[in-house]
N, C-alpha and C. Protein backbone atom coordinates (compact mmCIF):
# COMPACT_ATOMS: atom_id res chain seq x y z
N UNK A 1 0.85 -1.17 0.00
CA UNK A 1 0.00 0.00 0.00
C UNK A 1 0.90 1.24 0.00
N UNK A 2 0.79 2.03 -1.01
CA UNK A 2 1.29 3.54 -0.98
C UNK A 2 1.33 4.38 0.13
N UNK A 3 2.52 4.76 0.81
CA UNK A 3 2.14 5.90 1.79
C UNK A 3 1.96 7.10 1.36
N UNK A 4 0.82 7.52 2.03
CA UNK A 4 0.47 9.25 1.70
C UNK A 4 0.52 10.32 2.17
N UNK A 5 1.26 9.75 2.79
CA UNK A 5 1.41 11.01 4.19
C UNK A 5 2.47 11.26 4.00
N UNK A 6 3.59 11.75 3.06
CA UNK A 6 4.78 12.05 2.98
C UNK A 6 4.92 13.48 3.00
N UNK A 7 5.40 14.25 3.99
CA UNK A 7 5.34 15.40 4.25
C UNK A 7 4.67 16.03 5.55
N UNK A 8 3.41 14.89 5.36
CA UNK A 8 2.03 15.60 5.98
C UNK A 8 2.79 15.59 7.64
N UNK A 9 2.44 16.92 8.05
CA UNK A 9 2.06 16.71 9.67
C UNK A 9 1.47 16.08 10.74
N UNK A 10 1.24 15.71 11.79
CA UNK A 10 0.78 14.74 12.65
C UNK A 10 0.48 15.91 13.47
N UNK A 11 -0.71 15.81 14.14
CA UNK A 11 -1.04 16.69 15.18
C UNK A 11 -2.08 16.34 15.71
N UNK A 12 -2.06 16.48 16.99
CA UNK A 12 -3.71 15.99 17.69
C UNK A 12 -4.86 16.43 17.75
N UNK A 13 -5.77 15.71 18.20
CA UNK A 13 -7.09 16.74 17.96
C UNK A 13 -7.18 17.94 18.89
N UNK A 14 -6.94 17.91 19.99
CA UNK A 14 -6.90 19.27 20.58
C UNK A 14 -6.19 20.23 19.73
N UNK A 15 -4.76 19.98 18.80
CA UNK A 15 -3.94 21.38 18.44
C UNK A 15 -4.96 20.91 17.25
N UNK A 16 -6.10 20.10 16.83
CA UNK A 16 -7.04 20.39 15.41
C UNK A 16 -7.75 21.50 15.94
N UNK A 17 -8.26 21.11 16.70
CA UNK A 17 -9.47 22.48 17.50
C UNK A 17 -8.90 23.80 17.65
N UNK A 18 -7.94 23.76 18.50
CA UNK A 18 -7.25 24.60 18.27
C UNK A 18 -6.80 25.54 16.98
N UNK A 19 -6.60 25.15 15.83
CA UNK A 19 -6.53 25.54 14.90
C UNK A 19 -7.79 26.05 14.33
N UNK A 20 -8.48 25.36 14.21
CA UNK A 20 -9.87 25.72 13.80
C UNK A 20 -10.83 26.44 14.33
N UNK A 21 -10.59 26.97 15.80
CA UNK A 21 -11.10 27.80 16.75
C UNK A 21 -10.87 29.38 16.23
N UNK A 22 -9.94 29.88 15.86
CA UNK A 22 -10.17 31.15 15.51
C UNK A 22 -10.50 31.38 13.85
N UNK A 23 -10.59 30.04 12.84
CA UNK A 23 -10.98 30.66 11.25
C UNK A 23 -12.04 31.42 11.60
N UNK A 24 -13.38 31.06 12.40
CA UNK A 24 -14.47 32.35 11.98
C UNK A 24 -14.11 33.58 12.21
N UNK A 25 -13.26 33.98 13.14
CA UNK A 25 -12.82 35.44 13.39
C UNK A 25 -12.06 35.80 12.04
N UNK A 26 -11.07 35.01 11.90
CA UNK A 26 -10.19 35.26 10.65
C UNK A 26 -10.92 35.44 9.48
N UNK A 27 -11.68 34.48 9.11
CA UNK A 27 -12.79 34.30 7.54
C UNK A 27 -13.39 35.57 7.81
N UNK A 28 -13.89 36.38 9.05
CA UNK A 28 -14.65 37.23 8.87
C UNK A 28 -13.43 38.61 8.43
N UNK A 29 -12.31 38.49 9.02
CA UNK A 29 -11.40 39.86 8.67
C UNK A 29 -11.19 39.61 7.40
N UNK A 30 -10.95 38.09 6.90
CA UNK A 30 -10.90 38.11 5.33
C UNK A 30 -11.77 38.87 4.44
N UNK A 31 -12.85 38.28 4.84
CA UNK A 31 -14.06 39.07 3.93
C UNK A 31 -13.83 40.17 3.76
N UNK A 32 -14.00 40.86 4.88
CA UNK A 32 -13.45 42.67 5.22
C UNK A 32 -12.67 43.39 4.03
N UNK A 33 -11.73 42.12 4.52
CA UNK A 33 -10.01 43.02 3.45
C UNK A 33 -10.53 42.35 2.41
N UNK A 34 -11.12 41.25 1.64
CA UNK A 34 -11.50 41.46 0.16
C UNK A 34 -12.80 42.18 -0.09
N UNK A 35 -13.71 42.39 0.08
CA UNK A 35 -14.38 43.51 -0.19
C UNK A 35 -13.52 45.35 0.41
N UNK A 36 -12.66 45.40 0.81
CA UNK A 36 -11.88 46.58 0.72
C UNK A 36 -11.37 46.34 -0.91
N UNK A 37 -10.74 45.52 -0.87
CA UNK A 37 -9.59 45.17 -2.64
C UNK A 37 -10.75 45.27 -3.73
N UNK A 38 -11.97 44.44 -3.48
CA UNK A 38 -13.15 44.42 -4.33
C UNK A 38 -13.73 45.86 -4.73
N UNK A 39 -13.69 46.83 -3.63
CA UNK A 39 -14.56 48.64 -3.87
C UNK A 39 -13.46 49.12 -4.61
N UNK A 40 -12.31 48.99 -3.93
CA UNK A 40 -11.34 49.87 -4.52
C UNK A 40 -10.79 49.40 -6.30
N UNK A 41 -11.36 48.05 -6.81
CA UNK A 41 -10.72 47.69 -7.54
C UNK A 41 -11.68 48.03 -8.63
N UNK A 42 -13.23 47.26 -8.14
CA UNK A 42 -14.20 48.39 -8.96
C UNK A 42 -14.22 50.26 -9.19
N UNK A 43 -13.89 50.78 -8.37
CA UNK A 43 -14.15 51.91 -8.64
C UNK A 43 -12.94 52.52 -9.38
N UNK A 44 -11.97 51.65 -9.77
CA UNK A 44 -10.41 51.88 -10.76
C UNK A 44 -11.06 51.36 -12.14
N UNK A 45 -11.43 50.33 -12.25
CA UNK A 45 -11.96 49.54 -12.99
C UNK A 45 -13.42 50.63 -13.74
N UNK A 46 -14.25 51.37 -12.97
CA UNK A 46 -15.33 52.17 -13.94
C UNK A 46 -14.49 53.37 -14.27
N UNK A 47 -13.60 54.01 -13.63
CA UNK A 47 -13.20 55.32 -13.80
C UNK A 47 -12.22 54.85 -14.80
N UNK A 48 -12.00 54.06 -15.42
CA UNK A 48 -10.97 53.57 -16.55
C UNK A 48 -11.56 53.70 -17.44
N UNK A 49 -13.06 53.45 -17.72
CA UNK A 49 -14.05 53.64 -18.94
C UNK A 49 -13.95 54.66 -19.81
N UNK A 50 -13.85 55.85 -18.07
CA UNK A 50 -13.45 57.55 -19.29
C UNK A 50 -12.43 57.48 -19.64
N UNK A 51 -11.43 56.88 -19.50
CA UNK A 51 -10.16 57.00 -20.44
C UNK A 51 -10.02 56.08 -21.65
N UNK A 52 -10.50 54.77 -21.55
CA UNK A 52 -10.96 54.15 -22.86
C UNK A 52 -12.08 54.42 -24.08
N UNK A 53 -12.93 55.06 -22.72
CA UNK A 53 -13.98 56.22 -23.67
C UNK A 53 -14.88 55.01 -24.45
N UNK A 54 -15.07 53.90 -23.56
CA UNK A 54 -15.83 52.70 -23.38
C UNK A 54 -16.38 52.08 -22.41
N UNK A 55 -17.60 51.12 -21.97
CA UNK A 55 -17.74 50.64 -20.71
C UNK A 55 -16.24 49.67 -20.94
N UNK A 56 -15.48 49.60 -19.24
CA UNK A 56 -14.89 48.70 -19.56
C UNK A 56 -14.47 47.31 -19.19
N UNK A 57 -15.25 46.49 -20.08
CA UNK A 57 -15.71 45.04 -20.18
C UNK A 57 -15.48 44.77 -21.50
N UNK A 58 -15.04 43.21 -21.66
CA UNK A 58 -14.95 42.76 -23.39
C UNK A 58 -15.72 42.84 -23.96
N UNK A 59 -15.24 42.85 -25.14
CA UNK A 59 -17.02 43.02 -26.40
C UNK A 59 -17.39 44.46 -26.54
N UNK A 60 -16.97 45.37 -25.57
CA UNK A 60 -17.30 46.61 -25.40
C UNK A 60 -16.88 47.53 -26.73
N UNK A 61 -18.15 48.23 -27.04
CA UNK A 61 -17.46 48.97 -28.43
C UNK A 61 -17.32 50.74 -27.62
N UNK A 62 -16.36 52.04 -28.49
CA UNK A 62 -16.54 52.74 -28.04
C UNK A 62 -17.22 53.71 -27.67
N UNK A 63 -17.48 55.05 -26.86
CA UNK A 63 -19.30 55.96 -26.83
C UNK A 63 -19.12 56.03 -28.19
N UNK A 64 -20.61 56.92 -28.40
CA UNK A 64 -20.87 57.04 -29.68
C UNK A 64 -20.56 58.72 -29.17
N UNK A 65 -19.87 58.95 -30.57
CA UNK A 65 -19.38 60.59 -31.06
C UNK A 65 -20.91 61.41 -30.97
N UNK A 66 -19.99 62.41 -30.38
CA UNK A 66 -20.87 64.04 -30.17
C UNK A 66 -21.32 63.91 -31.60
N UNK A 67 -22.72 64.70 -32.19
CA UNK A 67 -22.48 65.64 -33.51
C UNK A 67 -21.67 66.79 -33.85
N UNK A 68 -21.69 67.58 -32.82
CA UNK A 68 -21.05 68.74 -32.64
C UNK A 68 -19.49 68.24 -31.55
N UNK A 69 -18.35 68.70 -32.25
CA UNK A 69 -16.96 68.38 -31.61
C UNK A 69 -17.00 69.24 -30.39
N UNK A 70 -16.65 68.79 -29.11
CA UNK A 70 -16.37 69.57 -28.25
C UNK A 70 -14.74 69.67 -27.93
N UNK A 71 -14.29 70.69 -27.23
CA UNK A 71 -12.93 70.69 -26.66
C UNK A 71 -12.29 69.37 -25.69
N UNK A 72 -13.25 69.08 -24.71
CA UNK A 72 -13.24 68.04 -24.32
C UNK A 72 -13.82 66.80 -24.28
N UNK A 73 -13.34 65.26 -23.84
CA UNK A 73 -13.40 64.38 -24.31
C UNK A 73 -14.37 64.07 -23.77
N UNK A 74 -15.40 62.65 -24.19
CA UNK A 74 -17.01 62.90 -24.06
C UNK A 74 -16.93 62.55 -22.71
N UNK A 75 -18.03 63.04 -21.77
CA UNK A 75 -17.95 62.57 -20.46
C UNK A 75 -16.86 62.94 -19.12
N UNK A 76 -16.14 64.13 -19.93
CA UNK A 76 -15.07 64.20 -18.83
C UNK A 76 -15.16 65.77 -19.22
N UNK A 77 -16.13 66.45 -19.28
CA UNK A 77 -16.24 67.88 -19.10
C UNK A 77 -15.74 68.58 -18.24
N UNK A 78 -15.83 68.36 -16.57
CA UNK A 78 -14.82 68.91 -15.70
C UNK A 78 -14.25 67.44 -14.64
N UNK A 79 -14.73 66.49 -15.17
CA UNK A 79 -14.17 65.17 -14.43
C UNK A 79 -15.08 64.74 -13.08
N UNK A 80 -16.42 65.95 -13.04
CA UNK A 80 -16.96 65.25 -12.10
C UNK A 80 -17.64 64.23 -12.14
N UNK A 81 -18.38 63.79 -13.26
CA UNK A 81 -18.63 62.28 -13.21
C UNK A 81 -17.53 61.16 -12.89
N UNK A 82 -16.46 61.56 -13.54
CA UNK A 82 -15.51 59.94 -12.85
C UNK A 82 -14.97 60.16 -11.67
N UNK A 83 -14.88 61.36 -10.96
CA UNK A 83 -15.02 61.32 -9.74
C UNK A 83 -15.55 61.46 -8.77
N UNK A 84 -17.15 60.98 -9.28
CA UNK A 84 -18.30 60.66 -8.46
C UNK A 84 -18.64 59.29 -7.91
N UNK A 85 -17.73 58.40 -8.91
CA UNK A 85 -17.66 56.49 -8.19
C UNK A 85 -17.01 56.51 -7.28
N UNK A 86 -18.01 55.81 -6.71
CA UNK A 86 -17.66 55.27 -5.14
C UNK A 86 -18.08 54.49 -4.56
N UNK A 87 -17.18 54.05 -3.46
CA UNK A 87 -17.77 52.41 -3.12
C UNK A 87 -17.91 52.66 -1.44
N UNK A 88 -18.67 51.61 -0.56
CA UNK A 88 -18.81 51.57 0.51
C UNK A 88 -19.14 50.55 0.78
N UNK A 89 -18.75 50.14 2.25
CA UNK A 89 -19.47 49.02 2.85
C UNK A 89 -21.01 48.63 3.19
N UNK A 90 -21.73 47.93 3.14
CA UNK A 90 -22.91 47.64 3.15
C UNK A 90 -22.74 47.42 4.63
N UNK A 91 -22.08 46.96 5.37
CA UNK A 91 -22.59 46.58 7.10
C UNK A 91 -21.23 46.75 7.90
N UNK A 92 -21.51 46.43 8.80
CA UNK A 92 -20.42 46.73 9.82
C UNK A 92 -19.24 45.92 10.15
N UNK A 93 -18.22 46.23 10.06
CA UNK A 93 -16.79 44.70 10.32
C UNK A 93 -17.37 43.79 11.09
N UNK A 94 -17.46 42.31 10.63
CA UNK A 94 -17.09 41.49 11.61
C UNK A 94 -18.96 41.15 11.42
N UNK A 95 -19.68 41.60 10.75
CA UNK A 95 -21.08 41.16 11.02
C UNK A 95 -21.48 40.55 9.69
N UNK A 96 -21.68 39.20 9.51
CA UNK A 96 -21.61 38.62 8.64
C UNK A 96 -23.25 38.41 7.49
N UNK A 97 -24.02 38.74 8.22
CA UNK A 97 -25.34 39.26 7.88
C UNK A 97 -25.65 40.25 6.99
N UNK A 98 -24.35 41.35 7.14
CA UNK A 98 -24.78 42.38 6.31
C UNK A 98 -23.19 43.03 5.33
N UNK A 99 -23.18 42.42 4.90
CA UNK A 99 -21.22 42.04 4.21
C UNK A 99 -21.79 42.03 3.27
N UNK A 100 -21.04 43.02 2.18
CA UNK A 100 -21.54 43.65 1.03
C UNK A 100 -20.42 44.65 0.43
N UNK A 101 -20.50 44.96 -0.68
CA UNK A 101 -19.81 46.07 -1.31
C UNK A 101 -20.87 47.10 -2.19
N UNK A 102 -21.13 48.38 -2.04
CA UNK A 102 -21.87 49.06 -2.81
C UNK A 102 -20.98 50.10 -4.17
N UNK A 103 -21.46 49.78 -5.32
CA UNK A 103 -20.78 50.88 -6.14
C UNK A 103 -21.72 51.68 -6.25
N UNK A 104 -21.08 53.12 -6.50
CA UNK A 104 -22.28 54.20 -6.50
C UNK A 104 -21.40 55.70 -7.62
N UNK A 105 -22.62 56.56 -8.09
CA UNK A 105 -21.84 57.43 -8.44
C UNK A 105 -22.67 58.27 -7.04
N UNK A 106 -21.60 59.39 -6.71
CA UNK A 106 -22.02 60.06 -5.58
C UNK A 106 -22.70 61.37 -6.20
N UNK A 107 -24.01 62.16 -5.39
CA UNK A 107 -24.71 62.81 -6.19
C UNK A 107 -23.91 64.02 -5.39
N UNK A 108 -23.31 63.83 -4.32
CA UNK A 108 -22.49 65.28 -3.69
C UNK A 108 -21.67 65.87 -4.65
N UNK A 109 -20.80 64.95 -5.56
CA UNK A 109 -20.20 65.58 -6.24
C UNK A 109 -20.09 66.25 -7.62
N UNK A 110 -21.61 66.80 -6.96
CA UNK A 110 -22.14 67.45 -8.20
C UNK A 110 -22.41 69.07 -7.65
N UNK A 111 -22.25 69.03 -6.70
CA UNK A 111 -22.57 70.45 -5.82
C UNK A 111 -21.70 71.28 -6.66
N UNK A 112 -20.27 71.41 -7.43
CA UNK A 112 -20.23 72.48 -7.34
C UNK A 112 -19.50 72.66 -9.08
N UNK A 113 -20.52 71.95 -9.28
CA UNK A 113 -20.18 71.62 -10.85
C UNK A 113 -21.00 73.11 -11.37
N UNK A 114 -20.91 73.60 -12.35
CA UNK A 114 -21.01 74.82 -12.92
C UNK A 114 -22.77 74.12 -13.82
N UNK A 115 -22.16 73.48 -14.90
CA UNK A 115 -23.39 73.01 -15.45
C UNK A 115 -24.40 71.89 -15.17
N UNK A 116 -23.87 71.43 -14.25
CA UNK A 116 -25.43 69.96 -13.81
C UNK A 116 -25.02 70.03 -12.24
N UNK A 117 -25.28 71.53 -11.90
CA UNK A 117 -25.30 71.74 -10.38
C UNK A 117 -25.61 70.86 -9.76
N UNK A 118 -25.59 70.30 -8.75
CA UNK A 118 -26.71 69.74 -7.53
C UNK A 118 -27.40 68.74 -8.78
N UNK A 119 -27.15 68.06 -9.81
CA UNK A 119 -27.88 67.22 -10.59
C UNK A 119 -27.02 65.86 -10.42
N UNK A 120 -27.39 64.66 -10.71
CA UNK A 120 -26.33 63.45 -10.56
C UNK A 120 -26.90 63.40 -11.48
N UNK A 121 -26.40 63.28 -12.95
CA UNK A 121 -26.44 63.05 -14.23
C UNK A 121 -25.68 61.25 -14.65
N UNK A 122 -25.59 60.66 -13.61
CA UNK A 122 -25.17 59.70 -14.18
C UNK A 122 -26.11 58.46 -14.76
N UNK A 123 -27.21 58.60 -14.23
CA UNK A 123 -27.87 57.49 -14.57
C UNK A 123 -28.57 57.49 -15.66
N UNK A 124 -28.32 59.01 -16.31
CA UNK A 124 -28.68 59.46 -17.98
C UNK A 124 -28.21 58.64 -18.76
N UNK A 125 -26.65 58.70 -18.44
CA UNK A 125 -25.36 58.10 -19.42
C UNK A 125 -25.50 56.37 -19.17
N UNK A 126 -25.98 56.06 -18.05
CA UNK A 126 -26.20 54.40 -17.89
C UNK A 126 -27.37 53.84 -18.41
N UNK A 127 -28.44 54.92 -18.80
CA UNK A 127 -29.74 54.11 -19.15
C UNK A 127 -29.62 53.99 -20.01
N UNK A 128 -30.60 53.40 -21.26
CA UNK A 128 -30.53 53.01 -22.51
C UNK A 128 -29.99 54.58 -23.35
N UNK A 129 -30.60 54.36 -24.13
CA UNK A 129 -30.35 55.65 -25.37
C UNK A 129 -32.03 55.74 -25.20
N UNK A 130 -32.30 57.49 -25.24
CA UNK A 130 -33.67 57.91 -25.42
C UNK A 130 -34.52 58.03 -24.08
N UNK A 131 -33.93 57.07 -23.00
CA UNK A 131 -34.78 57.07 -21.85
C UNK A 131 -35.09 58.73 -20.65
N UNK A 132 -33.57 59.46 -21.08
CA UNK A 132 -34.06 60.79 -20.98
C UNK A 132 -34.26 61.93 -21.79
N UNK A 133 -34.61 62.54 -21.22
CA UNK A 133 -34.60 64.24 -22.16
C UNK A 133 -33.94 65.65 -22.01
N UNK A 134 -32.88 65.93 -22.04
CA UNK A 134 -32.56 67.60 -21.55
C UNK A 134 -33.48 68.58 -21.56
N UNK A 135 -33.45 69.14 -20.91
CA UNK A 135 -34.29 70.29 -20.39
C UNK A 135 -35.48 70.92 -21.58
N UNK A 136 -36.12 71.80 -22.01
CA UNK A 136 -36.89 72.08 -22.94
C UNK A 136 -36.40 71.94 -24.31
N UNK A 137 -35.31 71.51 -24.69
CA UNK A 137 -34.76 71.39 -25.78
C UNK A 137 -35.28 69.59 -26.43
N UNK A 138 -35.63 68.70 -25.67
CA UNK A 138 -35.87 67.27 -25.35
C UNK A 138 -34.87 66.59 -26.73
N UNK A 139 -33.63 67.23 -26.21
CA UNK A 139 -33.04 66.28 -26.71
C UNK A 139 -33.08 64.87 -25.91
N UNK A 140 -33.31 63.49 -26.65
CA UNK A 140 -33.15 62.39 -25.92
C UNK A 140 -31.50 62.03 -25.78
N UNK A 141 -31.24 61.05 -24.58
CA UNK A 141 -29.81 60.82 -24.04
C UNK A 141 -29.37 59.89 -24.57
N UNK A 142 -28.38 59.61 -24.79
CA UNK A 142 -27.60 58.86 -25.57
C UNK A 142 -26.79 57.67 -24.20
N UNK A 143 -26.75 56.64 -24.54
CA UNK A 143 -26.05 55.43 -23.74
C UNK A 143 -24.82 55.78 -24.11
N UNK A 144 -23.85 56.17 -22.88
CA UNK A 144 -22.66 55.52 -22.69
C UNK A 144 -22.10 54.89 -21.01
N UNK A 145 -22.60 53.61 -21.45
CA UNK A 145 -22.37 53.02 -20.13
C UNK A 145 -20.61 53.26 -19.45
N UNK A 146 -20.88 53.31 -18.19
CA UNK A 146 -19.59 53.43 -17.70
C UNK A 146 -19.02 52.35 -16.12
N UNK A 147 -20.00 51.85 -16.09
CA UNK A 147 -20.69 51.31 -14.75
C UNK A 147 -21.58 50.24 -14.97
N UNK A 148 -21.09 49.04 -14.18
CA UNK A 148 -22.33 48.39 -14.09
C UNK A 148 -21.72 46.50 -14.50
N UNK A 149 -22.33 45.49 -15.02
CA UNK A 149 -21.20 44.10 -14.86
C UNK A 149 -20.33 44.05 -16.06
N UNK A 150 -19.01 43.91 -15.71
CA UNK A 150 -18.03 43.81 -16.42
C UNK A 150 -16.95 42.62 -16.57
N UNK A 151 -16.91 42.09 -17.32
CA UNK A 151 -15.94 40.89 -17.15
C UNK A 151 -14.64 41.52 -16.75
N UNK A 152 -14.22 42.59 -17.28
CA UNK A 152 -12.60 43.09 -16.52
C UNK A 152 -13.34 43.03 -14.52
N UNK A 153 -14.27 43.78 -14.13
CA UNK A 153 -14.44 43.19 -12.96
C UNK A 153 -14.30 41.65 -12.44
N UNK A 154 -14.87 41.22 -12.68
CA UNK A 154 -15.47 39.53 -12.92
C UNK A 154 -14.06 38.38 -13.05
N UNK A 155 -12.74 39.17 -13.50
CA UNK A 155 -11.68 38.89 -13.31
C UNK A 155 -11.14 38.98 -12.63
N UNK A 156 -11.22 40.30 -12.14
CA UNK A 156 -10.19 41.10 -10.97
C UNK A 156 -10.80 40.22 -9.92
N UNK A 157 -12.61 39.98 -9.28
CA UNK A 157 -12.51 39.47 -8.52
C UNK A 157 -12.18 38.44 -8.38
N UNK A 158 -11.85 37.31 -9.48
CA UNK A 158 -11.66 35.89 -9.12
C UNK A 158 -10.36 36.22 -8.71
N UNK A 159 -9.28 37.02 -9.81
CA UNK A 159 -7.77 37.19 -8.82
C UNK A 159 -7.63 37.56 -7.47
N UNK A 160 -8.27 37.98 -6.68
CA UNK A 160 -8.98 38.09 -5.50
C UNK A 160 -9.47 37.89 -4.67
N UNK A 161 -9.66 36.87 -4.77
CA UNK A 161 -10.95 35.60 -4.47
C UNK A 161 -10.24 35.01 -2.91
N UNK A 162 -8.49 34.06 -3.44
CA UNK A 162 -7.67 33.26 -2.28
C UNK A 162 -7.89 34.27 -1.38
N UNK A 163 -7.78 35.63 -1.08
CA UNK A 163 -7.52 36.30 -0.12
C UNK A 163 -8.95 36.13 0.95
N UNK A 164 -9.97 35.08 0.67
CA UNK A 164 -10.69 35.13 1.37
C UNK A 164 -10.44 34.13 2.40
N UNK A 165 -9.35 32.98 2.13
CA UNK A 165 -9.08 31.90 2.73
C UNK A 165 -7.36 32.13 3.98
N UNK A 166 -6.82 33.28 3.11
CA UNK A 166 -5.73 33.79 3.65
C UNK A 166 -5.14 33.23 5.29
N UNK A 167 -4.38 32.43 5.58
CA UNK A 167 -4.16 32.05 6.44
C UNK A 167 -4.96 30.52 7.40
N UNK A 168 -5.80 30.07 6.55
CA UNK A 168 -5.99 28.88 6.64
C UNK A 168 -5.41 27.73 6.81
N UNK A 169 -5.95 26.18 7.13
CA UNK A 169 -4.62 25.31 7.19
C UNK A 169 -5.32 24.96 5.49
N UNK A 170 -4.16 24.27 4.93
CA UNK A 170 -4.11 23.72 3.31
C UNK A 170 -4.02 22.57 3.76
């Protein structure tokens, strides 16, 4: 019969218990620190869109062109839309009930924008094409997604993923 234990450790069941007595504390700081890597990696990951000047996920084609050329590039008029993503925790460290990551564009950072004052204009640019209207002029809005499921996400988190096991026995 093959031995299989070549390498393996010997240890008793008390130092098993022992070992296994603090993963729930640990699994729970894991979670923590990958949903920290997870907000921060999404909100790199949408604010990359305005510089590809695409949602960015595969398959993704680029916005569709102004009619009229502007000076600046579409969507980055004074940069407060891409620096309105933001992420937060859904619940409190260590409470496993409510462990979550939220992406958001923030509507504060629109306070002191010159042209879409106090407006969060982002969910114009995320809805279809046509679903809004500008002001008495009714022009309808044009889709350029920037936000929302992305396989470049969908990657990042699986690279991401071990850090939930981090310090476990193997």
């Amino acid at each position: 019969m093959a031995n299989n234990t070549v390498g393996a450790k010997k240890i008793t069941p008390k130092q098993l218990i022992n070992q296994w007595m603090t993963l729930p504390n640990k699994f729970d700081v894991n979670v923590w620190n990958f949903e920290v890597k997870a907000g921060k990696a999404a909100t790199a990951i949408f604010k990359e869109s305005f510089d590809l000047r695409r949602f960015n996920s595969s398959g993704e084609f680029g916005w569709r062109e102004r009619k009229k050329p502007k000076p600046h590039p579409i969507l980055d008029e004074t940069g407060s839309l891409k620096g309105s993503i933001k992420w937060k925790h859904l619940g409190a460290k260590g409470n496993r009930n409510s462990a979550g990551v939220r992406i958001y564009t923030d509507p504060n950072g629109f306070k002191h924008t010159k042209r879409h004052r106090g407006f969060c204009y982002a969910a114009v640019h995320n809805a279809a094409d046509g679903t809004y209207t500008y002001g008495k002029t009714g022009v309808r809005s044009i889709q350029r997604q920037y936000i929302g499921h992305s396989t470049v996400l969908k990657n990042k988190l699986k690279e991401l993923s071990p850090i939930l096991f981090d310090g476990f026995p193997k």
